[in-house]
Protein backbone atom coordinates (compact mmCIF):
# COMPACT_ATOMS: atom_id res chain seq x y z
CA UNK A 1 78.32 -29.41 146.25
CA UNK A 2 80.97 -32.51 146.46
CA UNK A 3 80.60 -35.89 146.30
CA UNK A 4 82.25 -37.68 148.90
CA UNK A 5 81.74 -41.38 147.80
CA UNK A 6 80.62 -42.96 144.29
CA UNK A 7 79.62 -47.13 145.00
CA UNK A 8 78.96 -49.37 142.41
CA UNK A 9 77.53 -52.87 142.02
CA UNK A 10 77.14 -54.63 138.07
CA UNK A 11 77.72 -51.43 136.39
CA UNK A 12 80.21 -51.51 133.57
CA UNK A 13 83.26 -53.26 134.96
CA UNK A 14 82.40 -53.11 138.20
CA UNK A 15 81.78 -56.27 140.16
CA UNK A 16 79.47 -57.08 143.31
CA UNK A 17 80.80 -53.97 145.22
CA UNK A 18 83.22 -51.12 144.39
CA UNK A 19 83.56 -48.18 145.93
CA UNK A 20 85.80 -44.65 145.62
CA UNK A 21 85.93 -41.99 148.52
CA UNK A 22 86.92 -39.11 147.54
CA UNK A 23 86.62 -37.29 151.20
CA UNK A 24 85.29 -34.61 149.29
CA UNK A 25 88.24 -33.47 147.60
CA UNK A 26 88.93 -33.37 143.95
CA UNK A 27 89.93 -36.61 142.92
CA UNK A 28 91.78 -38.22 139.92
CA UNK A 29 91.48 -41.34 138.95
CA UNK A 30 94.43 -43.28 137.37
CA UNK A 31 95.16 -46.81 136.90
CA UNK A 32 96.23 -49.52 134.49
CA UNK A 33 93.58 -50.24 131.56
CA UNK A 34 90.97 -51.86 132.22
CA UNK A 35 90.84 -51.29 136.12
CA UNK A 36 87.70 -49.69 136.04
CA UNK A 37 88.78 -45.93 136.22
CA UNK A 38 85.57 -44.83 133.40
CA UNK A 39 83.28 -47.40 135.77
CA UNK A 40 83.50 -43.96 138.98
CA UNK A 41 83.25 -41.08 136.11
CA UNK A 42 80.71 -43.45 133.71
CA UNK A 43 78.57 -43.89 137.00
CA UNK A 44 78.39 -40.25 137.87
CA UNK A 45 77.63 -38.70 134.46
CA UNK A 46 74.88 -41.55 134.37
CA UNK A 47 73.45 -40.30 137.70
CA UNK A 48 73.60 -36.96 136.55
CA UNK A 49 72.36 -37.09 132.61
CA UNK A 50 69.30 -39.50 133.57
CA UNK A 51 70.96 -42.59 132.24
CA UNK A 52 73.01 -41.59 129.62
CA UNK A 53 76.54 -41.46 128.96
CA UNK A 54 77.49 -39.62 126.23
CA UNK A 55 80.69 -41.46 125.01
CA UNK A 56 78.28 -44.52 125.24
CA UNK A 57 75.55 -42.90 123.31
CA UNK A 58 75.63 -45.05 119.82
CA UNK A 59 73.66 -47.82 117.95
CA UNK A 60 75.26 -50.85 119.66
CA UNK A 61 74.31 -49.72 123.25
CA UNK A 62 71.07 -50.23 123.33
CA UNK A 63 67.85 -48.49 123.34
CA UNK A 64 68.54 -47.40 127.16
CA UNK A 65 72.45 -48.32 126.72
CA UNK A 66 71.57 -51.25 128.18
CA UNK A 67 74.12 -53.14 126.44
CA UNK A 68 77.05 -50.87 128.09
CA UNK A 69 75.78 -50.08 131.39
CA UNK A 70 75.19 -53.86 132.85
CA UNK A 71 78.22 -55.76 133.88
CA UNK A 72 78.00 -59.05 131.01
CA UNK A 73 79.11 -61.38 133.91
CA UNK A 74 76.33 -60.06 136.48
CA UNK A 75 74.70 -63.23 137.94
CA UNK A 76 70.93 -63.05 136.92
CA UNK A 77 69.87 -62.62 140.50
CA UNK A 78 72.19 -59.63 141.32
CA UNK A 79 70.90 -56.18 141.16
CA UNK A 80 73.25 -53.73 139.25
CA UNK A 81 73.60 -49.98 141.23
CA UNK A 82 74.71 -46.61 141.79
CA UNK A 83 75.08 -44.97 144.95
CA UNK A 84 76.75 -41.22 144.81
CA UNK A 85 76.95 -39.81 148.19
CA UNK A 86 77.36 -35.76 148.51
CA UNK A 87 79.29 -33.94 151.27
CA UNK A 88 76.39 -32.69 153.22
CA UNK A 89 75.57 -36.10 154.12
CA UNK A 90 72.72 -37.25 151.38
CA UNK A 91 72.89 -39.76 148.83
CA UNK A 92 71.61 -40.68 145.34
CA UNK A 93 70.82 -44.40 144.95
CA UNK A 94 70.06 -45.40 141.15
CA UNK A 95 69.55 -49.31 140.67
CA UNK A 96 69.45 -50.50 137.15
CA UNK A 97 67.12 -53.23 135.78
CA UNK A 98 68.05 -55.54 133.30
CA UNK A 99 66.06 -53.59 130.41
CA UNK A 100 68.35 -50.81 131.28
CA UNK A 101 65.86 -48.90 133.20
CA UNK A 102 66.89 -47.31 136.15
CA UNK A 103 64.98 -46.23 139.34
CA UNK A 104 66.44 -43.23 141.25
CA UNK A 105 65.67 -42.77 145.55
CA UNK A 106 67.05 -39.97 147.36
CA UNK A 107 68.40 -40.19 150.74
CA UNK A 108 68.41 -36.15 152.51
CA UNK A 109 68.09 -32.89 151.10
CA UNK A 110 70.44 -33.54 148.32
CA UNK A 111 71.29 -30.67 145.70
CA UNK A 112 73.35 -33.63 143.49
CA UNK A 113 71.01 -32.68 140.54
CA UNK A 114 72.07 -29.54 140.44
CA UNK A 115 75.87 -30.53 139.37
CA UNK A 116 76.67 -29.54 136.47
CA UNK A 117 78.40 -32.51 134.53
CA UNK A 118 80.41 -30.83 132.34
CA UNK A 119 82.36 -29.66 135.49
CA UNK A 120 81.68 -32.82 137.85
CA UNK A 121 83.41 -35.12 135.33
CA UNK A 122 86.63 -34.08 133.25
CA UNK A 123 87.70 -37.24 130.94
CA UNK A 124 91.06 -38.10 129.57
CA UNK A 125 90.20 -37.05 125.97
CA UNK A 126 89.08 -33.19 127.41
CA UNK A 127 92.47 -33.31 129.30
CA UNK A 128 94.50 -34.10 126.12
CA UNK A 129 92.10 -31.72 124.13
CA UNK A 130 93.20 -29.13 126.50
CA UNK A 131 97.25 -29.22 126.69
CA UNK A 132 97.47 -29.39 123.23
CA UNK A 133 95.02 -26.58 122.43
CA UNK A 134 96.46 -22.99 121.39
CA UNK A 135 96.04 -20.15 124.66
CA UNK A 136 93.06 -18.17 122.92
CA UNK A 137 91.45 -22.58 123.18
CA UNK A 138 92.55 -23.02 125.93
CA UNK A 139 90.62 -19.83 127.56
CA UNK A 140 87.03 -21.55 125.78
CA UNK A 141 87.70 -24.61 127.54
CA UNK A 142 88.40 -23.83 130.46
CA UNK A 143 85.88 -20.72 130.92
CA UNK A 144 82.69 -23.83 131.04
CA UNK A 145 84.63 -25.76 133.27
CA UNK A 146 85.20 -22.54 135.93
CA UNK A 147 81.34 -21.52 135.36
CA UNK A 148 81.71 -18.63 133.25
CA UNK A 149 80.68 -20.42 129.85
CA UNK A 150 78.99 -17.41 129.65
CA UNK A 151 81.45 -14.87 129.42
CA UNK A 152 82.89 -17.35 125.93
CA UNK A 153 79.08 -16.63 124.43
CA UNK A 154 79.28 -13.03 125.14
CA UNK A 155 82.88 -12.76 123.60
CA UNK A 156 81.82 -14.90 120.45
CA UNK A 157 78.40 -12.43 120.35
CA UNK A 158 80.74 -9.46 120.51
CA UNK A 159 83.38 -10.50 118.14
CA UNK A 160 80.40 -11.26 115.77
CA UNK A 161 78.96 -7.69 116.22
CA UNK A 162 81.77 -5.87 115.88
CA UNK A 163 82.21 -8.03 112.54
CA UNK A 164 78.77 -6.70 111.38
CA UNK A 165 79.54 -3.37 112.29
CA UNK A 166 82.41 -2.72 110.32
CA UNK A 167 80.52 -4.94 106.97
CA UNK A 168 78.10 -2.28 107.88
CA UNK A 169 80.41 0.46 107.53
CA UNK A 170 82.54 -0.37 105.06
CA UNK A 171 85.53 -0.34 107.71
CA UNK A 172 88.45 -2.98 107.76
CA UNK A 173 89.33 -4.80 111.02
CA UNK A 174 92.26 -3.80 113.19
């Protein structure tokens, strides 16, 4: 599944209307600070976590991160929204009250839940984390990221066993 366009409207720094299409192609997202780059990846990791964003996810936020999702200069009659729209032509509308509460429609047959987030969205900090990460890191960060997060559990499970084994034994590793 690939999202094709991400709209916004009073969420985070976005203003009445902002939109990103991606044409359905990876896409990254680079621009001065304080452009509103983390407004497109903030507003699909919300649509996908059920209102959460987990950078966002401390005391000062609010009890429904309230205090981070709602553009401060929204005018008090303007709805704040999401709109993610998915390459086989549906669309995931999420508008936000002011309490932080959000209500989600569906537009098509959409399979946008079933994203994963942790390979949807790829922030700055995981990039970084990853270049300057040693090759046997590098493999358990990118392994999630491909959809194999699996195979890094069954290594670790392994590794582990093999451990126990030779405690068991009285061997000495290789």
């Amino acid at each position: 599944m690939k999202i094709s366009k991400v709209e916004l409207s009073w969420f985070r720094g976005a203003a009445e209307h902002a939109e990103l299409n991606t044409n359905n192609r990876s896409t990254a997202v680079y621009g001065a600070n304080g452009a509103g780059k983390s407004c497109f990846v903030d507003a699909i990791e919300y649509s996908l976590r059920g209102g959460r964003i987990e950078h966002l996810a401390h005391e000062y936020s609010g009890k429904h991160q309230e205090k981070a999702v709602l553009n401060t200069h929204r005018p008090k009659d303007a709805d704040a929204w999401i709109a993610v729209s998915t390459a086989d032509k549906s669309r995931v509308i999420l508008t936000i009250d002011p309490t932080g509460i959000f209500s989600a429609v569906m537009e098509g047959k959409s399979r946008f839940l079933d994203l994963d987030c942790a390979r949807t969205v790829l922030r700055q900090e995981e990039v970084s984390q990853f270049i300057h990460s040693t090759k046997g890191e590098k493999y358990s960060v990118l392994l999630p990221l491909l959809g194999l997060g699996h195979l890094e559990i069954a290594a670790e499970n392994l590794r582990q066993l093999a451990k126990a084994v030779l405690k068991q034994g009285g061997g000495k590793e290789a």
